[in-house]
N, C-alpha and C. Protein backbone atom coordinates (compact mmCIF):
# COMPACT_ATOMS: atom_id res chain seq x y z
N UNK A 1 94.47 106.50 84.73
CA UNK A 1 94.62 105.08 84.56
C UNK A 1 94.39 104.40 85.90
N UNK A 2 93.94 103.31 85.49
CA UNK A 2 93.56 102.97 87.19
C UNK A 2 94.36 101.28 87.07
N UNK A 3 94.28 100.90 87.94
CA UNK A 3 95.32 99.45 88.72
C UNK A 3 94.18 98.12 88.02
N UNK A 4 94.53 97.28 87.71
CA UNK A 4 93.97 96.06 87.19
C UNK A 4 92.99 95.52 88.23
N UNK A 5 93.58 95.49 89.37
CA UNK A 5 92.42 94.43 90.32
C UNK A 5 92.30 95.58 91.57
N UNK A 6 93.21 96.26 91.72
CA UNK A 6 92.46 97.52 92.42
C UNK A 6 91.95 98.60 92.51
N UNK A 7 91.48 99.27 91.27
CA UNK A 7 90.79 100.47 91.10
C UNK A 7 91.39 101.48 91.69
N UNK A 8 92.73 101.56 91.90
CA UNK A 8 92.96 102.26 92.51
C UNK A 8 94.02 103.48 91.25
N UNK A 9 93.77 104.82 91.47
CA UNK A 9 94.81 105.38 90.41
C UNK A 9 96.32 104.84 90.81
N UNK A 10 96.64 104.61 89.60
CA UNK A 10 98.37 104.07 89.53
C UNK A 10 99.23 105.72 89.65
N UNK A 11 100.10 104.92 90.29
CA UNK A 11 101.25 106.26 90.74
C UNK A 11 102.26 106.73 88.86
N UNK A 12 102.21 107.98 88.94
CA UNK A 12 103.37 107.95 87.96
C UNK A 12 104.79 107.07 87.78
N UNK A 13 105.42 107.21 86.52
CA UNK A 13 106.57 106.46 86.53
C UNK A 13 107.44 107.05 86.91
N UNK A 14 107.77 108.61 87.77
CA UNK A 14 108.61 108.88 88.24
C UNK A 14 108.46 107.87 89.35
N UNK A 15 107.43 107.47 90.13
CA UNK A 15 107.08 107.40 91.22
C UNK A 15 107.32 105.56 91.18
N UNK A 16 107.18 105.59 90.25
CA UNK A 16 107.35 103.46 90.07
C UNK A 16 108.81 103.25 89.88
N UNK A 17 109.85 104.43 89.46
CA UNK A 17 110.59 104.32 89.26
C UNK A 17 111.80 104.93 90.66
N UNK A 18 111.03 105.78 91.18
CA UNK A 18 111.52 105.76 92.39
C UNK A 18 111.76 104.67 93.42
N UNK A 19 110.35 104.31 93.55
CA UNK A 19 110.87 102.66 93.96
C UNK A 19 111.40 101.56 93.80
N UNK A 20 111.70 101.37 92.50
CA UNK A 20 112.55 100.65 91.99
C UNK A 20 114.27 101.10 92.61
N UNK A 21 114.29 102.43 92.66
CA UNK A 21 115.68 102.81 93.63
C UNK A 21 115.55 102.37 94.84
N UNK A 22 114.40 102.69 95.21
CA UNK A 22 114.37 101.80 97.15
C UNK A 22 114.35 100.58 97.32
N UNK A 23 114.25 99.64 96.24
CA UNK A 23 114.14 98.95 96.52
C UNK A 23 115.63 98.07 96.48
N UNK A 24 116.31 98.52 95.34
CA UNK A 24 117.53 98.35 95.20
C UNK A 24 118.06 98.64 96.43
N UNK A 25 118.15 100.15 97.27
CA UNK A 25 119.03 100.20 98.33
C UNK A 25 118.53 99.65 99.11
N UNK A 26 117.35 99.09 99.26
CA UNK A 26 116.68 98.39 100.28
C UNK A 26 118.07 96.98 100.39
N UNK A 27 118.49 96.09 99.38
CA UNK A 27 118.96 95.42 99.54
C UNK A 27 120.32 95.73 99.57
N UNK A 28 120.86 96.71 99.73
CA UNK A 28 122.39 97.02 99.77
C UNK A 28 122.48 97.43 101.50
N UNK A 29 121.24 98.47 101.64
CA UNK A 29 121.20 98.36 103.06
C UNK A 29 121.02 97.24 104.08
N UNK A 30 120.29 95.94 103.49
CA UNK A 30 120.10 95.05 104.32
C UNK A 30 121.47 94.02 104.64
N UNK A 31 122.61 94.10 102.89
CA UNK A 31 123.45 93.54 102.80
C UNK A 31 124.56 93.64 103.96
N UNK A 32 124.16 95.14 104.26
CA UNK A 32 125.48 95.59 104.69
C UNK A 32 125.38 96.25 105.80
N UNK A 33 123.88 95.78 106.77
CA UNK A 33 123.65 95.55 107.98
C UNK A 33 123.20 96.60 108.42
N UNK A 34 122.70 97.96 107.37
CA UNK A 34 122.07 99.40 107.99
C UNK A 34 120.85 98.99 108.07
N UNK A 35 120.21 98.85 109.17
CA UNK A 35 118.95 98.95 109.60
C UNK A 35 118.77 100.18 109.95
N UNK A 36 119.38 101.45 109.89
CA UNK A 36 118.93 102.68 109.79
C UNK A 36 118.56 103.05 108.76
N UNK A 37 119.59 102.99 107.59
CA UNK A 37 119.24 103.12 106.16
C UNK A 37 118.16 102.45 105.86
N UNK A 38 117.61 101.33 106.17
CA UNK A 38 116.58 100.65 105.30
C UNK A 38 115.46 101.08 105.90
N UNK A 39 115.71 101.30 107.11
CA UNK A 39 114.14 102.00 107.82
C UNK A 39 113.76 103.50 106.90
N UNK A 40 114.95 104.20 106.47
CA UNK A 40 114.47 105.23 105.90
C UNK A 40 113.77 105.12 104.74
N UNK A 41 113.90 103.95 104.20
CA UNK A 41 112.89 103.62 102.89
C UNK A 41 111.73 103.22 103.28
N UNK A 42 111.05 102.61 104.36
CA UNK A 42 110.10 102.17 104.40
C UNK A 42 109.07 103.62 105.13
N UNK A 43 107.69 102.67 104.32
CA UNK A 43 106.27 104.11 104.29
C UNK A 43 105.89 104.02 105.80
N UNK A 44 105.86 105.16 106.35
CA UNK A 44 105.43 105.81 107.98
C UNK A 44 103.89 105.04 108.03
N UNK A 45 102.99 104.86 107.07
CA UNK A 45 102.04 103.88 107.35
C UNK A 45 101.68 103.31 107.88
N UNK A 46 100.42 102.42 107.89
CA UNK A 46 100.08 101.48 108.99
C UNK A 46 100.64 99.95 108.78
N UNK A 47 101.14 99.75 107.34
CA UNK A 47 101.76 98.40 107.15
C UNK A 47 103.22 98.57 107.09
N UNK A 48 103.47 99.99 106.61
CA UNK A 48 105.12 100.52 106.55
C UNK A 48 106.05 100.30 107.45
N UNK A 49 105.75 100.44 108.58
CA UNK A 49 106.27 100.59 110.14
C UNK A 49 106.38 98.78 110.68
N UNK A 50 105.52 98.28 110.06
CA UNK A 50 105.78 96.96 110.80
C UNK A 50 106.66 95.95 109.73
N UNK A 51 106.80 96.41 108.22
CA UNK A 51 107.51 95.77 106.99
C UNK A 51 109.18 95.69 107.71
N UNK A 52 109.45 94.20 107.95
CA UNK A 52 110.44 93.55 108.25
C UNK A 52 111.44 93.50 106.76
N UNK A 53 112.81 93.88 107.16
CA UNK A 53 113.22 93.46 105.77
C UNK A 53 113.13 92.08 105.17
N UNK A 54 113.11 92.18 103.76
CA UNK A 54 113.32 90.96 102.77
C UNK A 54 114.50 90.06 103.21
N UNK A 55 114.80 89.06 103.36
CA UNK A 55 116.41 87.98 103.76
C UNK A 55 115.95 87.35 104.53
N UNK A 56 117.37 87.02 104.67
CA UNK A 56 117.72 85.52 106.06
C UNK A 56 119.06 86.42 106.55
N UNK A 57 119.45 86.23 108.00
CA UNK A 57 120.25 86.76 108.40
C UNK A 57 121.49 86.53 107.71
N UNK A 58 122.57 87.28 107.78
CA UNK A 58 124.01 86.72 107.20
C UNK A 58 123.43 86.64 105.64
N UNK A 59 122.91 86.32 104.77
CA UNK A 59 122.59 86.23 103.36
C UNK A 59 122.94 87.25 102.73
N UNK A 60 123.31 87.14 101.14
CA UNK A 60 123.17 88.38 100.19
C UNK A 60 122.66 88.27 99.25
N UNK A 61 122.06 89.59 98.78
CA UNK A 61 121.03 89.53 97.98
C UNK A 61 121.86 89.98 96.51
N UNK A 62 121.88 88.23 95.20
CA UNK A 62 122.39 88.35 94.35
C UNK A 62 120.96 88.81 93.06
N UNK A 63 120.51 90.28 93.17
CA UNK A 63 119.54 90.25 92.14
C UNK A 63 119.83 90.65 90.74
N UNK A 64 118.91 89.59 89.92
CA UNK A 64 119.04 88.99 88.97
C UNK A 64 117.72 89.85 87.91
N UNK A 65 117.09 90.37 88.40
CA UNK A 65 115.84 91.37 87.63
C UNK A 65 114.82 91.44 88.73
N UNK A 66 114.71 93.13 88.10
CA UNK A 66 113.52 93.99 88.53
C UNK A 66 112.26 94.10 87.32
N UNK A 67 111.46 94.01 88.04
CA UNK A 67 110.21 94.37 87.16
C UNK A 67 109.23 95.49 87.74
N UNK A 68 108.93 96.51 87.54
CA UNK A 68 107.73 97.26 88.07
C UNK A 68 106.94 97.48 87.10
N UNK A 69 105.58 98.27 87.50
CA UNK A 69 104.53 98.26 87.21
C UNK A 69 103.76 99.56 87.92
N UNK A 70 103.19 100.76 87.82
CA UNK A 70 102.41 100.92 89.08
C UNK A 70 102.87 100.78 90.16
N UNK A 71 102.45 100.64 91.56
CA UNK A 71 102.61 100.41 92.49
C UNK A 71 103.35 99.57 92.85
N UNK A 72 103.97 98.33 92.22
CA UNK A 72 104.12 97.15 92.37
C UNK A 72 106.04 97.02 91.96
N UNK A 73 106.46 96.58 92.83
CA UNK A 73 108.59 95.97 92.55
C UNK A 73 108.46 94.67 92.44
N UNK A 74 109.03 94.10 91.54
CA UNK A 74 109.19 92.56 91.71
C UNK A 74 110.48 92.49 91.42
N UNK A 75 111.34 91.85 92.72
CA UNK A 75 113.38 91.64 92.56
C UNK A 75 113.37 90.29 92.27
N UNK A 76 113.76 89.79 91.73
CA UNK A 76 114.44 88.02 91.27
C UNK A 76 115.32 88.24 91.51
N UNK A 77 115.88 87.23 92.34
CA UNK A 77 117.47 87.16 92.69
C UNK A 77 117.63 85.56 93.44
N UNK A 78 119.30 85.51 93.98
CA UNK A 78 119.45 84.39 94.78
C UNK A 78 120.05 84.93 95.86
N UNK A 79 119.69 83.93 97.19
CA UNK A 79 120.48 84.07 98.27
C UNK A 79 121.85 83.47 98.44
N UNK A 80 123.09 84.13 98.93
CA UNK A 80 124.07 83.55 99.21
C UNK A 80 124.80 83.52 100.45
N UNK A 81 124.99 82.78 101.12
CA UNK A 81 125.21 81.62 100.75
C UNK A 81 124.35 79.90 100.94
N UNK A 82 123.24 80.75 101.24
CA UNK A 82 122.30 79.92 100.88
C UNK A 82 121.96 78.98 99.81
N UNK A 83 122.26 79.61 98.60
CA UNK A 83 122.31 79.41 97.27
C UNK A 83 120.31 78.82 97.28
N UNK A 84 119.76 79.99 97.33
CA UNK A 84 118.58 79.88 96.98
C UNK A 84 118.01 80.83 96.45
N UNK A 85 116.81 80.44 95.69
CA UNK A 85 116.16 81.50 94.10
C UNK A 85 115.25 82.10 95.08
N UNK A 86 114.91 83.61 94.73
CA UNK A 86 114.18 84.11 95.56
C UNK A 86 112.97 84.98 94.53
N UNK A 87 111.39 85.42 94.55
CA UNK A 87 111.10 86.76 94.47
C UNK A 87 110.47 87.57 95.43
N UNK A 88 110.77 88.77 95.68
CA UNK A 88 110.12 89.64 96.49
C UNK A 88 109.46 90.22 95.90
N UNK A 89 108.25 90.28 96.22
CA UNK A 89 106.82 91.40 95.35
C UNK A 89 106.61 92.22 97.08
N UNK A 90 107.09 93.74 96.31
CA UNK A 90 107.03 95.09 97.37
C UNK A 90 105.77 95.48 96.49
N UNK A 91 105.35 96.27 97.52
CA UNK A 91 103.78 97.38 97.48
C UNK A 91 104.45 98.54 97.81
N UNK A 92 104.49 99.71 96.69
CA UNK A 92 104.58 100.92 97.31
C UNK A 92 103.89 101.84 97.44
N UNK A 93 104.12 102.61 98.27
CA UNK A 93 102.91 103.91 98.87
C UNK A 93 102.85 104.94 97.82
N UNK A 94 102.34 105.85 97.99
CA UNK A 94 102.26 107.13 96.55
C UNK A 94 103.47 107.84 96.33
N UNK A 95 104.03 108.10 98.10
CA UNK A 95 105.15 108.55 97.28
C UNK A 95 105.80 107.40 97.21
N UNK A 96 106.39 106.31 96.82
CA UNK A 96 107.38 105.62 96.14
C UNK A 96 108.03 105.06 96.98
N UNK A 97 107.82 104.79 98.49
CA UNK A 97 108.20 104.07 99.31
C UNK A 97 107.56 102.94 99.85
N UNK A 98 108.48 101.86 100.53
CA UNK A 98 108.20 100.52 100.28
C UNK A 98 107.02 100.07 101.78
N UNK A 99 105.88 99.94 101.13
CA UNK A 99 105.10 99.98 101.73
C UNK A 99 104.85 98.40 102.93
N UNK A 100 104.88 97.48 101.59
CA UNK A 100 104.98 96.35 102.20
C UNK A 100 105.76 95.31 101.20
N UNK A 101 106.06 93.76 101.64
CA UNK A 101 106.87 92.86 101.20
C UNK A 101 106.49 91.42 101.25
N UNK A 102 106.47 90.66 100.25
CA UNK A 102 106.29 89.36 100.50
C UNK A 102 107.27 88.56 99.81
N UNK A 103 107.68 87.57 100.42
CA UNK A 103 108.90 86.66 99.34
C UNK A 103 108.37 85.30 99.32
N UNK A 104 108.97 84.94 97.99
CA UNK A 104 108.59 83.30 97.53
C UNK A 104 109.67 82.80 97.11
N UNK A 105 110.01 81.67 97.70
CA UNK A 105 111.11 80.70 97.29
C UNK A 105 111.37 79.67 96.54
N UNK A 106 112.08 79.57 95.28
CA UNK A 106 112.03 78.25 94.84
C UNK A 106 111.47 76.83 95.10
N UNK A 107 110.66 76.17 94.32
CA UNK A 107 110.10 75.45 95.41
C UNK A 107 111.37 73.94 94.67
N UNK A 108 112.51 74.40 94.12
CA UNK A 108 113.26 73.06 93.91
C UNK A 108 114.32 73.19 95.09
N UNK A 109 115.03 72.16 95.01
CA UNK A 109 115.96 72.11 95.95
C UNK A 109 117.25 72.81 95.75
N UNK A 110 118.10 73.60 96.66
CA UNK A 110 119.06 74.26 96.20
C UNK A 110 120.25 72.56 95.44
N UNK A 111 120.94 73.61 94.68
CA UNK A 111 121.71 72.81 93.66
C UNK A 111 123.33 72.43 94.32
């Protein structure tokens, strides 16, 4: 089976589903200030190594749904105490680690 817009073979669902675990501890580690732990999730790669975690300093990550796919994590959640809507779309490597990260923010005003 190959990837929609990248031709690329899609990883098994052990492997989509593995990341879906990293990505989860990705945010328990960031919550709770292991930047050792979270480095161990990210891919030795050439984009892996420079992937900054997902947040804002002091914030927690209240997530609200995961979606994967292939290669692909998508977390919905909010920041607190920010009180802002967040998604992160991660890229993961073959084996199942978090390759890279991008986040998008509500574009309404927090409530």
């Amino acid at each position: 089976m190959t990837g929609r817009y990248t031709g690329r073979i899609q990883p098994s669902p052990v492997i989509t589903d593995s990341g879906v675990d990293h990505v989860r501890l990705a945010y328990h580690y960031l919550d709770s200030g292991d930047l050792d732990g979270y480095g161990s999730l990210l891919h030795e790669g050439p984009l892996g190594s420079d992937l900054e975690g997902p947040g804002t300093r002091g914030a927690r990550h209240q997530i609200t749904r995961i979606v994967a796919e292939g290669d692909c994590v998508v977390a919905m959640g909010r920041l607190t105490p920010h009180e802002r809507d967040f998604v992160d779309v991660f890229t993961l490597s073959d084996e199942g680690m978090l390759r890279a990260c991008r986040r998008y923010y509500s574009a309404s005003l927090p409530r």
